[in-house]
PDB file of N, CA and C in Angstrom:
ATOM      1  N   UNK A   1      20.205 -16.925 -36.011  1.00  0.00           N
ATOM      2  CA  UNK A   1      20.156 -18.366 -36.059  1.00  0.00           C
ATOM      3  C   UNK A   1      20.722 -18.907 -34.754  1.00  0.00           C
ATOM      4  N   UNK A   2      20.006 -19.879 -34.066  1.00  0.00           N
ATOM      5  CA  UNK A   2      20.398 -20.491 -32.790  1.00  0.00           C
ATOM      6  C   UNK A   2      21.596 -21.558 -33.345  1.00  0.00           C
ATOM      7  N   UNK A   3      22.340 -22.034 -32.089  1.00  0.00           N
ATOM      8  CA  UNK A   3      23.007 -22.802 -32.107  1.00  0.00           C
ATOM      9  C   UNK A   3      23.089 -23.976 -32.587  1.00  0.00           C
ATOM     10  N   UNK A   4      21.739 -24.401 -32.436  1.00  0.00           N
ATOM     11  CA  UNK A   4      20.963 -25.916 -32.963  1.00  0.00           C
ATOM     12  C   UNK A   4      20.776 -26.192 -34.446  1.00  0.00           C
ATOM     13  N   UNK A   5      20.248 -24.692 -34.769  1.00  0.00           N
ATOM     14  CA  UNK A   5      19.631 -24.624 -36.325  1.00  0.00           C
ATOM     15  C   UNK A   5      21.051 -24.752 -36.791  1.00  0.00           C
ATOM     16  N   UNK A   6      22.266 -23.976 -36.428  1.00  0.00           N
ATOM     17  CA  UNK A   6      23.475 -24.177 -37.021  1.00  0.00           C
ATOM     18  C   UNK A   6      24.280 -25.295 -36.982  1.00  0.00           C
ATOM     19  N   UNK A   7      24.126 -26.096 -36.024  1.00  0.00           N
ATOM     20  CA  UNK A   7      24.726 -27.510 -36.130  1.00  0.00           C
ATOM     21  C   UNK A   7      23.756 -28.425 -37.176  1.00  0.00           C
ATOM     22  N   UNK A   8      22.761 -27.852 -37.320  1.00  0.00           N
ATOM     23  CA  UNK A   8      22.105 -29.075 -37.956  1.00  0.00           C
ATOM     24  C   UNK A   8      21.818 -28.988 -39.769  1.00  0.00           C
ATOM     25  N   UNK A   9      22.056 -27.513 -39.702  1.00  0.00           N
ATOM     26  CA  UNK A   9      22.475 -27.364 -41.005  1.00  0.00           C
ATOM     27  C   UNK A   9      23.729 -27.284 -41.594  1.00  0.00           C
ATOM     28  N   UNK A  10      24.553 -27.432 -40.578  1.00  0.00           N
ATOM     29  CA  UNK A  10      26.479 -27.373 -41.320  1.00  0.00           C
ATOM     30  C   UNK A  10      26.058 -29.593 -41.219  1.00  0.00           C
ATOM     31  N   UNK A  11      25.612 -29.843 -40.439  1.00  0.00           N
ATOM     32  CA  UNK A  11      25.455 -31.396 -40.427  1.00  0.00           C
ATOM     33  C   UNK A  11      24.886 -32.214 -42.058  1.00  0.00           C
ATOM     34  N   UNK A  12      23.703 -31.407 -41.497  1.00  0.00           N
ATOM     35  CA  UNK A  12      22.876 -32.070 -42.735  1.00  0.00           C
ATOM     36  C   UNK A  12      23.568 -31.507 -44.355  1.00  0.00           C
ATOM     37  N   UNK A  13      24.204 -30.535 -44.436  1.00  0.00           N
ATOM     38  CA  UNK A  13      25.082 -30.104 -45.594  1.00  0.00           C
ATOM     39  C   UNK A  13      26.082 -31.070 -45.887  1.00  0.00           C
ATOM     40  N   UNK A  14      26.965 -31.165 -44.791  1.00  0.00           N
ATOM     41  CA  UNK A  14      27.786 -32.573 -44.435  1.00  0.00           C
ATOM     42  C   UNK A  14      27.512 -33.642 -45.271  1.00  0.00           C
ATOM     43  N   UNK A  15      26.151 -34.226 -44.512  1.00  0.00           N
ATOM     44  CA  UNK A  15      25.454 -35.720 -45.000  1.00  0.00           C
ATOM     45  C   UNK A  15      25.207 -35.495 -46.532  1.00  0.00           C
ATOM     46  N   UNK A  16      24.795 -34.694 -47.434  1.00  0.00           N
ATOM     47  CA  UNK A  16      24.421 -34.000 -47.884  1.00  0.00           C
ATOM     48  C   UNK A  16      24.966 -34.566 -49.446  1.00  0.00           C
ATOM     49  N   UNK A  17      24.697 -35.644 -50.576  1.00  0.00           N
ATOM     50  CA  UNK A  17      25.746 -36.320 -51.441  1.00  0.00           C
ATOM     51  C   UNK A  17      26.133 -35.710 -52.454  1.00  0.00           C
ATOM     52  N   UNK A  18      27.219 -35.480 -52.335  1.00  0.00           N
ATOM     53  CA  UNK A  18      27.831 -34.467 -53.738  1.00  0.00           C
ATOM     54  C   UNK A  18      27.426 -34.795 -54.870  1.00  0.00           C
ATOM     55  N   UNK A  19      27.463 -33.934 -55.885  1.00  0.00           N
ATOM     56  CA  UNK A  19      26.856 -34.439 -57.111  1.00  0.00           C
ATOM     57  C   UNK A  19      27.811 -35.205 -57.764  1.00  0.00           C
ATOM     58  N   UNK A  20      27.416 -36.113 -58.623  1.00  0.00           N
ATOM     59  CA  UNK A  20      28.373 -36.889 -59.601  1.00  0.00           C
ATOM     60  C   UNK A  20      29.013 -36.158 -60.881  1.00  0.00           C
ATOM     61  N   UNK A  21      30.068 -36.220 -60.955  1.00  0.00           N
ATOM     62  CA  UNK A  21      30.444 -35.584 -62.487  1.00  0.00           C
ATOM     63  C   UNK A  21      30.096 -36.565 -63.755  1.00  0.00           C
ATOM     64  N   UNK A  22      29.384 -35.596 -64.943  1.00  0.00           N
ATOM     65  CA  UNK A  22      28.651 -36.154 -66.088  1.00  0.00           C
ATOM     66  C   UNK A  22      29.898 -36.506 -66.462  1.00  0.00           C
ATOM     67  N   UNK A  23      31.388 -35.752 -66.238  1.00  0.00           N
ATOM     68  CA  UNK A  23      32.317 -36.203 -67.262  1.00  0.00           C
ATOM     69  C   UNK A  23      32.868 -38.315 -66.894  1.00  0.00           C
ATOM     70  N   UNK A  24      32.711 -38.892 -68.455  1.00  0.00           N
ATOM     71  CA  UNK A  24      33.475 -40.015 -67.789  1.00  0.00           C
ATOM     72  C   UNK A  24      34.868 -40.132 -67.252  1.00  0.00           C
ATOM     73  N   UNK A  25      35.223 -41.457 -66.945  1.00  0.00           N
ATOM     74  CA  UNK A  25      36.745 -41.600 -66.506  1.00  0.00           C
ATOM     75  C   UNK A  25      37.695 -41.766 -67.506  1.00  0.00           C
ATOM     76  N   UNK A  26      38.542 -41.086 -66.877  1.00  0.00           N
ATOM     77  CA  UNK A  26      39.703 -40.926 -68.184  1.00  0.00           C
ATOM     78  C   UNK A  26      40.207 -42.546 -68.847  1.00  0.00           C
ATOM     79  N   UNK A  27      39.922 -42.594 -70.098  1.00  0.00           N
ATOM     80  CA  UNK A  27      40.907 -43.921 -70.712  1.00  0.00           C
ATOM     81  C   UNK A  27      42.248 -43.565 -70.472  1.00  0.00           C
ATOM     82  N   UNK A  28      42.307 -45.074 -70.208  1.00  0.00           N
ATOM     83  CA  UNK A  28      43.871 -45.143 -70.056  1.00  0.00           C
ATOM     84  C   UNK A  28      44.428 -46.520 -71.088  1.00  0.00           C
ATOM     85  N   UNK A  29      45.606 -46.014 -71.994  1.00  0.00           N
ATOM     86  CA  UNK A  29      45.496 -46.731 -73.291  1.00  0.00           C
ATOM     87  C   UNK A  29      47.277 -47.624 -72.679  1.00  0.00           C
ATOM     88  N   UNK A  30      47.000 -48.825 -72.731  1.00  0.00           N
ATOM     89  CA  UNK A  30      48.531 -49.655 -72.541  1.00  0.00           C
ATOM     90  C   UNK A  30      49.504 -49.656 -74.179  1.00  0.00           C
ATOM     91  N   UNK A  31      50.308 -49.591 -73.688  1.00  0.00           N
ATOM     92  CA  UNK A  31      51.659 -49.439 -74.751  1.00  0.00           C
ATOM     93  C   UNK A  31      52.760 -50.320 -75.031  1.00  0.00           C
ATOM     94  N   UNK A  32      52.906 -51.388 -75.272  1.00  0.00           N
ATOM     95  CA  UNK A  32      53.706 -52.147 -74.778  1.00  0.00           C
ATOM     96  C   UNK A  32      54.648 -52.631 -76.342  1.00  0.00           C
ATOM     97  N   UNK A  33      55.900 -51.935 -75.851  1.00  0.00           N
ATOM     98  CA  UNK A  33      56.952 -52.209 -76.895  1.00  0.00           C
ATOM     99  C   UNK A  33      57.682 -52.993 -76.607  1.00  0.00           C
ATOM    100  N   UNK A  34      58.662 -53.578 -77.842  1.00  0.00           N
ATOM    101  CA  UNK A  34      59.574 -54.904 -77.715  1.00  0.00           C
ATOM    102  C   UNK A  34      60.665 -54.368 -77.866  1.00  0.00           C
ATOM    103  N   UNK A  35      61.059 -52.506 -78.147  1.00  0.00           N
ATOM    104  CA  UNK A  35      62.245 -52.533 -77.516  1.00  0.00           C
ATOM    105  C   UNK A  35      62.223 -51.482 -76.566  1.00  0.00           C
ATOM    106  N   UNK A  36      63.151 -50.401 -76.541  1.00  0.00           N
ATOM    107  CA  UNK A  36      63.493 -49.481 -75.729  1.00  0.00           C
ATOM    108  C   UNK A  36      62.367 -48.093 -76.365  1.00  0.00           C
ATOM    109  N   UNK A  37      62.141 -47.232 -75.069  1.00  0.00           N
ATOM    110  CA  UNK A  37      61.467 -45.820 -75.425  1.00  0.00           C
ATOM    111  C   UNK A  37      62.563 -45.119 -76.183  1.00  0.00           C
ATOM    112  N   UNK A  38      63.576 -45.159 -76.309  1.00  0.00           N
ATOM    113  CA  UNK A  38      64.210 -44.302 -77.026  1.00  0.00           C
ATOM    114  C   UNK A  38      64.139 -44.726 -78.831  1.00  0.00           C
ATOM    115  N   UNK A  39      64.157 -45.896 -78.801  1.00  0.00           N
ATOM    116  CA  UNK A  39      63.967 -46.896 -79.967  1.00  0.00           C
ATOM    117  C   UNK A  39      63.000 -46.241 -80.642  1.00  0.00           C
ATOM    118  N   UNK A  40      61.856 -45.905 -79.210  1.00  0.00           N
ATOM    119  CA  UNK A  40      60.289 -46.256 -80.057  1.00  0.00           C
ATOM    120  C   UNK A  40      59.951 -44.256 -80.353  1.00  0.00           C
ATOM    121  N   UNK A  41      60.946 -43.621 -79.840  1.00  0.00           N
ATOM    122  CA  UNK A  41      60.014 -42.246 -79.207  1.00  0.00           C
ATOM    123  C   UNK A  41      59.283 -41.652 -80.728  1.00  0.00           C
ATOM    124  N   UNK A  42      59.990 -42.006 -81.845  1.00  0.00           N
ATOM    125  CA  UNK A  42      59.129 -41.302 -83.204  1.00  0.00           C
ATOM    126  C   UNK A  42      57.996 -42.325 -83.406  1.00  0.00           C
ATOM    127  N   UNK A  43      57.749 -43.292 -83.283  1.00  0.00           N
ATOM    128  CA  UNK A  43      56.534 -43.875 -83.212  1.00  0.00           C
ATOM    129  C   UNK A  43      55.866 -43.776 -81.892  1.00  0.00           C
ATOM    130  N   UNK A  44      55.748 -43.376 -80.791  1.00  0.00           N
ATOM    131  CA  UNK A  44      55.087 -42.421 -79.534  1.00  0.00           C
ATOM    132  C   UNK A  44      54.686 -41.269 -80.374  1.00  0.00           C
ATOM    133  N   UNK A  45      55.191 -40.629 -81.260  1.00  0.00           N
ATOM    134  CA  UNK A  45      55.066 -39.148 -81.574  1.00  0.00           C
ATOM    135  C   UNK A  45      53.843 -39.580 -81.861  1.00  0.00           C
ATOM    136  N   UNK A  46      53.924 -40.254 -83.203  1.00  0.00           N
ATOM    137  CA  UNK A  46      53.390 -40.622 -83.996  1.00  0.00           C
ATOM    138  C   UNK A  46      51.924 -40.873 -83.816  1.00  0.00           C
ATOM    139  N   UNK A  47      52.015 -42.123 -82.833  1.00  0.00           N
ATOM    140  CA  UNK A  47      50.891 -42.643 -81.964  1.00  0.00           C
ATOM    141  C   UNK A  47      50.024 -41.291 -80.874  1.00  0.00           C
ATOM    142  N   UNK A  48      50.843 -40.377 -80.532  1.00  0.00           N
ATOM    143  CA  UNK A  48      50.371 -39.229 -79.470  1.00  0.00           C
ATOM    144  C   UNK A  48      49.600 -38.534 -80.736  1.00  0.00           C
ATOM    145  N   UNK A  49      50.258 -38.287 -81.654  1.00  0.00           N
ATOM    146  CA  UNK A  49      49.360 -37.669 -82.998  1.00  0.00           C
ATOM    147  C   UNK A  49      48.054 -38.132 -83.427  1.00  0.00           C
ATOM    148  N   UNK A  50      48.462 -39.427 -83.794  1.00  0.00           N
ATOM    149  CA  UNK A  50      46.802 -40.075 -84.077  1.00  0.00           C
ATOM    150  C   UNK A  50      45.776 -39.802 -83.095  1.00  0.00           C
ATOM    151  N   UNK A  51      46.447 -39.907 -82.069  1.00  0.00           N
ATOM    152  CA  UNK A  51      45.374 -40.003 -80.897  1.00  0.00           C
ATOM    153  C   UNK A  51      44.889 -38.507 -81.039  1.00  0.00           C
ATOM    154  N   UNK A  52      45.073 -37.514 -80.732  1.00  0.00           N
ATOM    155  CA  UNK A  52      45.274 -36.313 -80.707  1.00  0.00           C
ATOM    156  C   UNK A  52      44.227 -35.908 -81.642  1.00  0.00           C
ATOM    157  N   UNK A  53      44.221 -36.231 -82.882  1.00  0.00           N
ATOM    158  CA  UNK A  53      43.417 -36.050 -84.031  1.00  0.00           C
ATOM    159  C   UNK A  53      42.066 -36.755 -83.950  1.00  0.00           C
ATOM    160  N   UNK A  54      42.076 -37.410 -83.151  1.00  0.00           N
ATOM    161  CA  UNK A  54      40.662 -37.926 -82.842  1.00  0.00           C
ATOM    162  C   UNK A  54      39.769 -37.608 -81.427  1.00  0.00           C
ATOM    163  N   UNK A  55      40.896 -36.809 -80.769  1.00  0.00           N
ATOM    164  CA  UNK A  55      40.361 -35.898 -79.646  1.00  0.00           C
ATOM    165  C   UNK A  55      40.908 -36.612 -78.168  1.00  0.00           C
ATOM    166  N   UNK A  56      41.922 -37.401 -78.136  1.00  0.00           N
ATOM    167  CA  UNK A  56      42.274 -37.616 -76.818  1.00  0.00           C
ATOM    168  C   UNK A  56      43.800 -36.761 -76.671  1.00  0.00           C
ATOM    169  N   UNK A  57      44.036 -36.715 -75.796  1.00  0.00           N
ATOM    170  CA  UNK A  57      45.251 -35.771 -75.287  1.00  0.00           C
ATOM    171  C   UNK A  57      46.155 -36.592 -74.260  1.00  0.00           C
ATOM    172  N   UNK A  58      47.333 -37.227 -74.470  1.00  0.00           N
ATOM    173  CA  UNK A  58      47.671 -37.330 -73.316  1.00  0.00           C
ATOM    174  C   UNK A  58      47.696 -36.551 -71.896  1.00  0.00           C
ATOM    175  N   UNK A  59      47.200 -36.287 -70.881  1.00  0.00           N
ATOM    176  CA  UNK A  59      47.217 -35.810 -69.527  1.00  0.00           C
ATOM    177  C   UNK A  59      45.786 -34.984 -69.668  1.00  0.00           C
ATOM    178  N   UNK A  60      45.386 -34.866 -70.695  1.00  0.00           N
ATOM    179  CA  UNK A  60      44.453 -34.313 -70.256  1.00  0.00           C
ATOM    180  C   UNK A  60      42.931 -34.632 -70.344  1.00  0.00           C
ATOM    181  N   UNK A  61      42.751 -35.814 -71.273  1.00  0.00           N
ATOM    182  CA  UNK A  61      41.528 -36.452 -71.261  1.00  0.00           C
ATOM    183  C   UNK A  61      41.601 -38.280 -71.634  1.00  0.00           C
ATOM    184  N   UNK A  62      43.476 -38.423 -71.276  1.00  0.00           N
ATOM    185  CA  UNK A  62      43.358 -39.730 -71.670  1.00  0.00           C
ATOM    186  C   UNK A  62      44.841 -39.937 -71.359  1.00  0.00           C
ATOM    187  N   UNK A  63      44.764 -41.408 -70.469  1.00  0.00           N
ATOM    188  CA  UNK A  63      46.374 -41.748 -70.038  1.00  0.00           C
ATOM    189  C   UNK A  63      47.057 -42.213 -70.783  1.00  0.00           C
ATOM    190  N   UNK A  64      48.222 -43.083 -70.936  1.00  0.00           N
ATOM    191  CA  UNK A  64      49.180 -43.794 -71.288  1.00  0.00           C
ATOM    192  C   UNK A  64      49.635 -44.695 -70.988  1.00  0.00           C
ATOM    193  N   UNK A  65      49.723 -46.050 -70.751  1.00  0.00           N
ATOM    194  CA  UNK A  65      50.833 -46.372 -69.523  1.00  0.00           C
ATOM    195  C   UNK A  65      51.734 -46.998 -70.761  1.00  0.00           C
ATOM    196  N   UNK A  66      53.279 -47.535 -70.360  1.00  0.00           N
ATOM    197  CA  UNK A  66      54.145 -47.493 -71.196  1.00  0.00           C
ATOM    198  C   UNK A  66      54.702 -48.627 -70.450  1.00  0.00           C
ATOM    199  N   UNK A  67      54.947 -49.919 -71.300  1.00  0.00           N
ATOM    200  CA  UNK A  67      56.138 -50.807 -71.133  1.00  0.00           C
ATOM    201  C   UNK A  67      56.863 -50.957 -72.581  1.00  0.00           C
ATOM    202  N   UNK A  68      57.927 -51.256 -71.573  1.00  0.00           N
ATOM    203  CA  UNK A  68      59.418 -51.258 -72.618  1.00  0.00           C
ATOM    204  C   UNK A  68      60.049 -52.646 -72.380  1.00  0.00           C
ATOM    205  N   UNK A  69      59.998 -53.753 -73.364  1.00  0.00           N
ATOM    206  CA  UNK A  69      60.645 -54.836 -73.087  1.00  0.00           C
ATOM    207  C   UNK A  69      62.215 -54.911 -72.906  1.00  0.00           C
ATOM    208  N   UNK A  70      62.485 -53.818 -74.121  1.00  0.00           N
ATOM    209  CA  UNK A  70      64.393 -53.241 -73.974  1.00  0.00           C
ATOM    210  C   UNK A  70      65.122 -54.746 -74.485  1.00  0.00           C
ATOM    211  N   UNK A  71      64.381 -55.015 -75.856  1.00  0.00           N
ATOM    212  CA  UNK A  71      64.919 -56.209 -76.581  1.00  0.00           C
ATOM    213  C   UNK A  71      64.427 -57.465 -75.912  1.00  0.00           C
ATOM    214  N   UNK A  72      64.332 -57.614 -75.207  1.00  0.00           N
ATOM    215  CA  UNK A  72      64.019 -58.935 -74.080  1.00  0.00           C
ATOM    216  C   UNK A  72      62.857 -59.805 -74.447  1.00  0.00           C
ATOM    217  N   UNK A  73      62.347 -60.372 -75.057  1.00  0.00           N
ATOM    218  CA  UNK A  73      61.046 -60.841 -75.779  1.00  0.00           C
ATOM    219  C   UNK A  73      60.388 -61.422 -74.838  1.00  0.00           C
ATOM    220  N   UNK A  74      61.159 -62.126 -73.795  1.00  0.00           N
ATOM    221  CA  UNK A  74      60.373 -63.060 -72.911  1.00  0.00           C
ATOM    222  C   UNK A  74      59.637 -62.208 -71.844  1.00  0.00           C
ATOM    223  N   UNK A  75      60.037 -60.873 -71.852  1.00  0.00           N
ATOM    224  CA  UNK A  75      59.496 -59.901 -70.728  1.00  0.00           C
ATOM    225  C   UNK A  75      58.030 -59.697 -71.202  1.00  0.00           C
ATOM    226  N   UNK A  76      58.261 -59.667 -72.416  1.00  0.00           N
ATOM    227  CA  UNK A  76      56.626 -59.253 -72.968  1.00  0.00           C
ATOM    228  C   UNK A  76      55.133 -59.573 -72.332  1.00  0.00           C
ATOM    229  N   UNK A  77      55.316 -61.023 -71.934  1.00  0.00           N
ATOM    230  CA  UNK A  77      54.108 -61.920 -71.328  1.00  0.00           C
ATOM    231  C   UNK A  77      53.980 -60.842 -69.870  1.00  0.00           C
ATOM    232  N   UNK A  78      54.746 -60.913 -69.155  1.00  0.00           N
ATOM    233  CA  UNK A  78      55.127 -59.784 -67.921  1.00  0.00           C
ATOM    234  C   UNK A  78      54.439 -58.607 -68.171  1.00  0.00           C
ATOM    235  N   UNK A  79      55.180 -58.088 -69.026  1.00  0.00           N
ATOM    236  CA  UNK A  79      54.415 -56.740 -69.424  1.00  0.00           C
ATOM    237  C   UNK A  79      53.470 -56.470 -69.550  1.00  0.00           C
ATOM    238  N   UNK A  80      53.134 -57.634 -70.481  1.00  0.00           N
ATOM    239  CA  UNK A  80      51.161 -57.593 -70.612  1.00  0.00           C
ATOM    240  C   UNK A  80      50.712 -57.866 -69.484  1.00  0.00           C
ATOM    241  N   UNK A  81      50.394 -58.800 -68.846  1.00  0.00           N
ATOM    242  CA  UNK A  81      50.384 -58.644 -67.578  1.00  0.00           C
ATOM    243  C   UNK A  81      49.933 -57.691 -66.879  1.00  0.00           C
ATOM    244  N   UNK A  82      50.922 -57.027 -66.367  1.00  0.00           N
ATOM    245  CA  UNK A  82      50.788 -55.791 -65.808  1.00  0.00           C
ATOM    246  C   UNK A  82      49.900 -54.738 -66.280  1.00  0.00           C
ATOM    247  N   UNK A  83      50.124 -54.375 -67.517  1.00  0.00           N
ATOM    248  CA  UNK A  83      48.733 -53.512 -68.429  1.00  0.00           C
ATOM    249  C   UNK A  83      47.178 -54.184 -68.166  1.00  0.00           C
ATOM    250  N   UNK A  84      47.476 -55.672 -67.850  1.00  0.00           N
ATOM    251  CA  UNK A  84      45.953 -55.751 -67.957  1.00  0.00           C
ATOM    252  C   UNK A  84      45.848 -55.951 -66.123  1.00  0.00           C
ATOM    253  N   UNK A  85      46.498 -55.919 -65.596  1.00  0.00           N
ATOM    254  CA  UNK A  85      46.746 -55.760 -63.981  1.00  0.00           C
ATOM    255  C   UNK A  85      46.046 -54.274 -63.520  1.00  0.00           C
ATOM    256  N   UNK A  86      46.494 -53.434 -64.186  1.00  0.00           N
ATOM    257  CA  UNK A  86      46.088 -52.078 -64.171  1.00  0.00           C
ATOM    258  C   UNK A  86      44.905 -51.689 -64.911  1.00  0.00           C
ATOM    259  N   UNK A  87      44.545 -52.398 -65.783  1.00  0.00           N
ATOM    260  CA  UNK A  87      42.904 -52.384 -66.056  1.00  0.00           C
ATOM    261  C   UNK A  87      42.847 -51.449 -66.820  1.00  0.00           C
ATOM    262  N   UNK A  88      43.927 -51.258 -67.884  1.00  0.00           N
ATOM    263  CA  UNK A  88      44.128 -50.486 -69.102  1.00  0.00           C
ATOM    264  C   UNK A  88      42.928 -50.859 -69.847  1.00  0.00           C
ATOM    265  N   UNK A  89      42.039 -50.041 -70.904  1.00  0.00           N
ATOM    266  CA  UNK A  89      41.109 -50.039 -71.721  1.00  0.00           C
ATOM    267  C   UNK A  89      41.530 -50.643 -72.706  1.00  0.00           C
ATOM    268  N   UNK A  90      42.690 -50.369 -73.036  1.00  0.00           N
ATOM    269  CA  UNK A  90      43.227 -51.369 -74.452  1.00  0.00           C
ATOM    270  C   UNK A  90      44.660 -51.311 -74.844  1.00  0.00           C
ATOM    271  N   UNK A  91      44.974 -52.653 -75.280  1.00  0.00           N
ATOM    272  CA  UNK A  91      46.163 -52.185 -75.126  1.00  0.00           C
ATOM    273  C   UNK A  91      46.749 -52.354 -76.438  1.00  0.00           C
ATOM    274  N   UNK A  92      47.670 -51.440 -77.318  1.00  0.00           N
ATOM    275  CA  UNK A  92      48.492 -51.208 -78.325  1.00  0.00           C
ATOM    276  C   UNK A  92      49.937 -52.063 -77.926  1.00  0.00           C
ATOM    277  N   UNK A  93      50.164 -53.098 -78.980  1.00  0.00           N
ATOM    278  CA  UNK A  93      51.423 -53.567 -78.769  1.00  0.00           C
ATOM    279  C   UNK A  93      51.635 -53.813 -80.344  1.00  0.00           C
ATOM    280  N   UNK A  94      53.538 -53.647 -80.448  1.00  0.00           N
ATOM    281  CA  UNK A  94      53.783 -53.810 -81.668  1.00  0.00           C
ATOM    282  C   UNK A  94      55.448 -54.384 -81.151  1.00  0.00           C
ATOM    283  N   UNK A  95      55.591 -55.448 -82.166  1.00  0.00           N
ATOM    284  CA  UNK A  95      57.147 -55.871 -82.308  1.00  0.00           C
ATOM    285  C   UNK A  95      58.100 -55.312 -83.273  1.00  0.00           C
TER     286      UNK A  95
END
């Protein structure tokens, strides 16, 4: 193979558009409690369970994100906020 044929095929491989993965994008589920994670961690279990049983996994086919108001009620509006800032799929909140 000449020099040419080899630049133009490491090139055109280059240009060349990767395939798309069939798999979709991971959900990512918002969490937003009115008190502390330590408060909440047997209802996390709980919630990681349900989920689990219907085939999502935390880390491995489906995120989490987690706010903690830590008693504070007025933080809540904030919180949400932010979950829908981040473009969470849905978000679970409980007082």
């Amino acid at each position: 193979m000449r020099r040419r044929e080899f630049i133009a095929l490491v090139g055109g491989a280059a240009a060349w558009p990767l395939p798309l993965s069939a798999q979709p994008a991971m959900p990512v589920i918002g969490l937003l409690g009115s008190q502390s994670a330590a408060e909440w961690a047997h209802l996390v279990a709980a919630f990681r369970e349900g989920l689990r049983e219907i085939g999502y996994v935390e880390g491995q086919n489906a995120a989490i994100e987690y706010r903690w108001a830590e008693g504070h009620y007025d933080r809540l509006p904030q919180l949400a906020e932010d979950l829908v800032r981040r473009n969470v799929g849905v978000i679970f909140a409980s007082w």
